[in-house]
C-alpha atoms as a PDB file:
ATOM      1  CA  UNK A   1     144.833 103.387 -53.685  1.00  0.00           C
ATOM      2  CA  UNK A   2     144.885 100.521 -51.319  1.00  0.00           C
ATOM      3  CA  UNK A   3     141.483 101.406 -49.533  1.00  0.00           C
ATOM      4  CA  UNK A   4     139.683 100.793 -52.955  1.00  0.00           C
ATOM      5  CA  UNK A   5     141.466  97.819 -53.657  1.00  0.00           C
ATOM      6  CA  UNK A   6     140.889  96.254 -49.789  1.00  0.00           C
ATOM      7  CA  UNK A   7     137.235  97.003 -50.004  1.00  0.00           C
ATOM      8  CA  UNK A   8     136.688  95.655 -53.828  1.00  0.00           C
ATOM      9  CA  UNK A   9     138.548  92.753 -52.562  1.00  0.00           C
ATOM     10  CA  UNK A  10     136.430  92.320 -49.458  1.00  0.00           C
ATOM     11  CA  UNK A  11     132.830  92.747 -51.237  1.00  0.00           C
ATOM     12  CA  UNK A  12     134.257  90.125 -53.718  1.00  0.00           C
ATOM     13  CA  UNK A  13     134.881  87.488 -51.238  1.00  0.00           C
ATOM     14  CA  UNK A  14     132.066  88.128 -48.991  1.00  0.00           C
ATOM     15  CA  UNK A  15     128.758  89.087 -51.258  1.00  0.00           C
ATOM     16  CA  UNK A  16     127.691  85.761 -53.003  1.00  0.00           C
ATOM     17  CA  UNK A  17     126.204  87.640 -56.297  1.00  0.00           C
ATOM     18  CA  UNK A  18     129.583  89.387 -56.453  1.00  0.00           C
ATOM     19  CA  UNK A  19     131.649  86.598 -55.937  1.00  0.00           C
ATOM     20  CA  UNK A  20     129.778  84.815 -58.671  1.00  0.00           C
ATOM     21  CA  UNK A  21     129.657  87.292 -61.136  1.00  0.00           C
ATOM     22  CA  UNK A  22     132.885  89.964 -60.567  1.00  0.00           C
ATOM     23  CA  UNK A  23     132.107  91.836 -63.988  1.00  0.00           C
ATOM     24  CA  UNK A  24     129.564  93.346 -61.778  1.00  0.00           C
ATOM     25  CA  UNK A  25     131.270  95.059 -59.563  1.00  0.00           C
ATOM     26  CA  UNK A  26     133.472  98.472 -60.891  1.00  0.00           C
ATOM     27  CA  UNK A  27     135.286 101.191 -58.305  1.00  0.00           C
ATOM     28  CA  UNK A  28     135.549 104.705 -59.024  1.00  0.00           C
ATOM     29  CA  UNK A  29     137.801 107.154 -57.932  1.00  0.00           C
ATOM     30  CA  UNK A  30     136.473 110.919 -57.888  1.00  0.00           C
ATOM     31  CA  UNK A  31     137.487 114.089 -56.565  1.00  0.00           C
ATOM     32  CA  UNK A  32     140.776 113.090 -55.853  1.00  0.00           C
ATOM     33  CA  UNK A  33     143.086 115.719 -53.813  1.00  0.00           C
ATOM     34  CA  UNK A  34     147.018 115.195 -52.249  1.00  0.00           C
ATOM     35  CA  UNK A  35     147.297 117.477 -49.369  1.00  0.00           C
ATOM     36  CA  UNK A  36     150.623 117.981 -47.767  1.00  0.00           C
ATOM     37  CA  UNK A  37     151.164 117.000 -44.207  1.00  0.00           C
ATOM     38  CA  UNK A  38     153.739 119.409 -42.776  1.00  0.00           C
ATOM     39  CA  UNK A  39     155.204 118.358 -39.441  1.00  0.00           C
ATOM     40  CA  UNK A  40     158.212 116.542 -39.087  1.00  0.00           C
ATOM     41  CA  UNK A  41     157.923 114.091 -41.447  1.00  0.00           C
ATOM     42  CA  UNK A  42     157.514 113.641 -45.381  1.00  0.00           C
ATOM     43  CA  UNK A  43     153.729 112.741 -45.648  1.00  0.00           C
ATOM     44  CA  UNK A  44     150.657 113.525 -47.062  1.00  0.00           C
ATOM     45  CA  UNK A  45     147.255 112.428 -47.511  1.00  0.00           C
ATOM     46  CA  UNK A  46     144.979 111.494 -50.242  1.00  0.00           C
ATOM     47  CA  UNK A  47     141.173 112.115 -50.307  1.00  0.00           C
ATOM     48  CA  UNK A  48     138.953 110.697 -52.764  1.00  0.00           C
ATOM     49  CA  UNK A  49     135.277 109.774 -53.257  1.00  0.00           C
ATOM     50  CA  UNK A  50     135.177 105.853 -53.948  1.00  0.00           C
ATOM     51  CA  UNK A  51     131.868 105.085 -56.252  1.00  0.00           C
ATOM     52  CA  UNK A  52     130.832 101.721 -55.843  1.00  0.00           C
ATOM     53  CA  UNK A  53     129.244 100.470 -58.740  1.00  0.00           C
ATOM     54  CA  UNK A  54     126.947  97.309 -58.676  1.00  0.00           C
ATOM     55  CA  UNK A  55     125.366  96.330 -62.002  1.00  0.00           C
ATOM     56  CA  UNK A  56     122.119  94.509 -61.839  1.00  0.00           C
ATOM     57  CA  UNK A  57     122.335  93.479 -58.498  1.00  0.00           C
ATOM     58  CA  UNK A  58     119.306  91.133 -57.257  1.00  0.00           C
ATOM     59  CA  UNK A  59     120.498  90.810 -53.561  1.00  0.00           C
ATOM     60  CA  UNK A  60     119.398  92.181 -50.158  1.00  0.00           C
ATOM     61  CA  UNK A  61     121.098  95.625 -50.147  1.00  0.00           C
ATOM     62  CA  UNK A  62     121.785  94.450 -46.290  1.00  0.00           C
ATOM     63  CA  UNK A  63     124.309  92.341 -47.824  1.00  0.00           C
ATOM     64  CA  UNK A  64     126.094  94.703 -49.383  1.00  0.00           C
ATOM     65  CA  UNK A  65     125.585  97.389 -46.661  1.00  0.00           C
ATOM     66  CA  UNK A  66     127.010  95.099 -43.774  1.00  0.00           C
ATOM     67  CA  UNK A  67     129.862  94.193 -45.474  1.00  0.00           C
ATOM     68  CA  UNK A  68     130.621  97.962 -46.514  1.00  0.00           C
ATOM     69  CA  UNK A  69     129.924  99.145 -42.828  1.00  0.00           C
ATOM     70  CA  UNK A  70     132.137  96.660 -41.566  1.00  0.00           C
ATOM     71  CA  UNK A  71     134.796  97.626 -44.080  1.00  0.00           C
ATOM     72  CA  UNK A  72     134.484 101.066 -42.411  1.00  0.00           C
ATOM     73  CA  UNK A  73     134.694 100.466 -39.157  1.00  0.00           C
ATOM     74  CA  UNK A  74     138.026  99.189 -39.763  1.00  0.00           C
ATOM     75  CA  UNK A  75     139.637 101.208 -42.325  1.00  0.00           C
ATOM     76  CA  UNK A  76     137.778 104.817 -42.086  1.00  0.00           C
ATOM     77  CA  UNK A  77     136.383 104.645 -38.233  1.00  0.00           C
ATOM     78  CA  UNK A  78     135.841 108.828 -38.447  1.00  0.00           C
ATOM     79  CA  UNK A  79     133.185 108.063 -40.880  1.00  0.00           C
ATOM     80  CA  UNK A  80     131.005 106.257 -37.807  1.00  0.00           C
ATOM     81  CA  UNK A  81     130.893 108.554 -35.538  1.00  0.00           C
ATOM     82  CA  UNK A  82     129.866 111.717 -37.798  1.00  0.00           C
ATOM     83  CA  UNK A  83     128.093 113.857 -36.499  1.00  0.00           C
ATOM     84  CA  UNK A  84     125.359 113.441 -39.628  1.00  0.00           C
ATOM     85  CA  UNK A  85     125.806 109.905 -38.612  1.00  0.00           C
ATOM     86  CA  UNK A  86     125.646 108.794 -41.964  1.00  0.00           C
ATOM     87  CA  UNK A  87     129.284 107.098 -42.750  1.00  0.00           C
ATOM     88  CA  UNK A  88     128.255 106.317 -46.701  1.00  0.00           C
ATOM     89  CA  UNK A  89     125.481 107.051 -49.504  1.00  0.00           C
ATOM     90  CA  UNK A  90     123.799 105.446 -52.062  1.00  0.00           C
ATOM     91  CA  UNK A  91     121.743 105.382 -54.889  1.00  0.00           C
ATOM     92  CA  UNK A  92     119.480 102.518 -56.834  1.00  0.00           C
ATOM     93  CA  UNK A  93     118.063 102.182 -60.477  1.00  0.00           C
ATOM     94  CA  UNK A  94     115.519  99.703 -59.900  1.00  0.00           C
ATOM     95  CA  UNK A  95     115.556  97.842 -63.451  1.00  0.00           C
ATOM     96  CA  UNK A  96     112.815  95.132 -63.154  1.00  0.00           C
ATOM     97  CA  UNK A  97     111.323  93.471 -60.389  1.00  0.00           C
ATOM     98  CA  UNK A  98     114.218  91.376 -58.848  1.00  0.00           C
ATOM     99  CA  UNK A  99     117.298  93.675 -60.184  1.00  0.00           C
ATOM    100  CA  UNK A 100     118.574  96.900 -59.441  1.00  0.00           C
ATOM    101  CA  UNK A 101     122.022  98.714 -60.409  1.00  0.00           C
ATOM    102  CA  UNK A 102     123.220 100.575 -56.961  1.00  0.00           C
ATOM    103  CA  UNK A 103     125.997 103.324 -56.360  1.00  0.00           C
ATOM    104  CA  UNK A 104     127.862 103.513 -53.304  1.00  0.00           C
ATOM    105  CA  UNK A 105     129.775 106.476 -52.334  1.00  0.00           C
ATOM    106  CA  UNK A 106     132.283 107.278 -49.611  1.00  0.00           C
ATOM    107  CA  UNK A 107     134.848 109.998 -48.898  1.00  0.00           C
ATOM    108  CA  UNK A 108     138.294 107.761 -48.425  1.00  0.00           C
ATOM    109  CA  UNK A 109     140.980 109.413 -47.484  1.00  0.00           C
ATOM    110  CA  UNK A 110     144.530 107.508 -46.942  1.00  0.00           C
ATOM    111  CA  UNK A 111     147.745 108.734 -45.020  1.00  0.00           C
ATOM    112  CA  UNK A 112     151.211 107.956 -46.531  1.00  0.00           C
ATOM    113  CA  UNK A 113     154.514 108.550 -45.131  1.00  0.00           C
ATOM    114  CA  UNK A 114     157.657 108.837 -46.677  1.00  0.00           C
ATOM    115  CA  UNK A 115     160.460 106.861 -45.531  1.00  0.00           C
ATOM    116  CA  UNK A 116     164.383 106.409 -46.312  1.00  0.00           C
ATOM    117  CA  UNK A 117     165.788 103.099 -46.842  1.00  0.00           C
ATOM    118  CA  UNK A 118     168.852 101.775 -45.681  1.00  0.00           C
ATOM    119  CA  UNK A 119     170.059 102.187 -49.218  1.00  0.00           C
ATOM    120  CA  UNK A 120     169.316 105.683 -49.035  1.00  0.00           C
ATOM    121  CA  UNK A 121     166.207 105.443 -51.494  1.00  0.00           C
ATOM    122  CA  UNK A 122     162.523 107.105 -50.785  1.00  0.00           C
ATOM    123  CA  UNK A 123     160.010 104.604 -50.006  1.00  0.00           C
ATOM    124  CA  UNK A 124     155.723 105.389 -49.084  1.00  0.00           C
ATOM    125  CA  UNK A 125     154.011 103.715 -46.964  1.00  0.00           C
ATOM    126  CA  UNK A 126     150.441 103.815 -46.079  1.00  0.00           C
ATOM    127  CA  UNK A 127     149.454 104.181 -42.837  1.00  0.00           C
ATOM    128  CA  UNK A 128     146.324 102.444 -41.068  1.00  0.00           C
ATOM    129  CA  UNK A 129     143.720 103.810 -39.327  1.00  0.00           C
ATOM    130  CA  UNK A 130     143.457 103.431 -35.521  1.00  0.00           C
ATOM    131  CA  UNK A 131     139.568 101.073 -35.474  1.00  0.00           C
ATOM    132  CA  UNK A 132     137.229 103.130 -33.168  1.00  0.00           C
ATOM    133  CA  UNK A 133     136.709 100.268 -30.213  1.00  0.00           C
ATOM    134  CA  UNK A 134     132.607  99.660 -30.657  1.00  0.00           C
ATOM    135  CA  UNK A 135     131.538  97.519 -27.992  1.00  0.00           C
ATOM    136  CA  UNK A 136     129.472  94.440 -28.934  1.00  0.00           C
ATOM    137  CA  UNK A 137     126.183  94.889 -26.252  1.00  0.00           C
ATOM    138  CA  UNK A 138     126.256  92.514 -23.887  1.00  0.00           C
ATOM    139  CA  UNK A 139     129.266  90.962 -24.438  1.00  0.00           C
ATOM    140  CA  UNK A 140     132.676  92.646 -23.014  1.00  0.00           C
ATOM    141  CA  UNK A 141     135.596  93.580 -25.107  1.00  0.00           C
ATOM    142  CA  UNK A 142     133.820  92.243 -28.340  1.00  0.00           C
ATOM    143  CA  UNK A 143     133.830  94.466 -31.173  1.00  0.00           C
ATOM    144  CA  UNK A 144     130.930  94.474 -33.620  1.00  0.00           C
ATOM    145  CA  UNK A 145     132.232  95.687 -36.739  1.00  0.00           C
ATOM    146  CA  UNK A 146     135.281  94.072 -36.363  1.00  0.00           C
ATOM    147  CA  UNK A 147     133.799  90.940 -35.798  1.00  0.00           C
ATOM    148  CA  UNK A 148     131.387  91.396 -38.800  1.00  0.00           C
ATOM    149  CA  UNK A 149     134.779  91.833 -41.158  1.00  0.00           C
ATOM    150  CA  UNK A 150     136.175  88.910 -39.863  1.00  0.00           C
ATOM    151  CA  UNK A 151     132.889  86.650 -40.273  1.00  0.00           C
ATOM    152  CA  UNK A 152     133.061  88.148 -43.918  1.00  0.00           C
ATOM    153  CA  UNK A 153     136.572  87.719 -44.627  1.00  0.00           C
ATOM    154  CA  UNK A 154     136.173  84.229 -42.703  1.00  0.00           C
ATOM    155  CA  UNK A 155     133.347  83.534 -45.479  1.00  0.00           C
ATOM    156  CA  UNK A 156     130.987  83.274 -43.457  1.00  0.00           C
ATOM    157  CA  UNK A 157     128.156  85.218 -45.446  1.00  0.00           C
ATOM    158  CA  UNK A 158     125.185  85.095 -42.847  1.00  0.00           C
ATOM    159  CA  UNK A 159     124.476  88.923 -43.029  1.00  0.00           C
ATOM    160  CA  UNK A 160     124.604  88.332 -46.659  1.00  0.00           C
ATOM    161  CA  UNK A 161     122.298  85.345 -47.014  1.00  0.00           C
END
């Protein structure tokens, strides 16, 4: 599933305690479904809920949550503008006074076509989703998540800090 492995990769890289500590981060893949696409193509579609699971975390959730959001915006822009407004949930075990172990749960769902090679072989590829273009206020043709994922994937860790 590359969805789980491009946001595991991105909270890695961007949230310091993460990036310090990787045993602390685990992805879960639940309710997993293939639906057929019938049109006039070979393709279908996976859905899944990805569980994000951060052990003993002692960060700002806003450091996680930014980077997730951002993640979103990019790779699973329906989940912005639902109606609920609510693109992700989450859950926290407060342990002690500085710690907590948090769950993070989205409904992923990824597109794949099937394709012939010139060699006559069956190849997948997974499609991308088209970003939803969120305006930045104030400043034209900016996009705030998108700009947020590339501050994170940039390193720069400001919404994290």
């Amino acid at each position: 599933m590359k969805k789980a492995d491009s946001l595991k990769a991105l909270l890695l890289a961007s949230v310091p305690a993460l990036k310090a500590d990787p045993a602390k981060l685990a992805l879960f893949v639940d309710k997993g479904k293939v639906s057929a696409v019938r049109s006039n193509t070979l393709a279908f579609q996976l859905g899944y809920t990805l569980t994000i699971w951060i052990e003993a975390y002692g960060g700002d959730l806003d450091g996680l949550f930014v980077p997730v959001l951002a993640w979103i915006a990019q790779n699973q822009p329906e989940l912005i503008d639902r109606p609920d407004g609510e693109p992700f949930t989450f859950e926290s075990e407060v342990l002690d006074g500085d710690t907590a172990d948090i769950s993070i749960e989205i409904e992923l769902t990824e597109r794949v076509l099937i394709e012939r090679r010139d060699d006559g072989k069956l190849r997948t590829r997974h499609l991308d989703d088209a970003p939803i273009a969120d305006v930045f206020a104030g400043a034209e043709g900016a996009r705030l998540w998108h700009t947020i994922l590339d501050d994170q994937l940039a390193g720069n860790n400001q919404a994290s800090a």
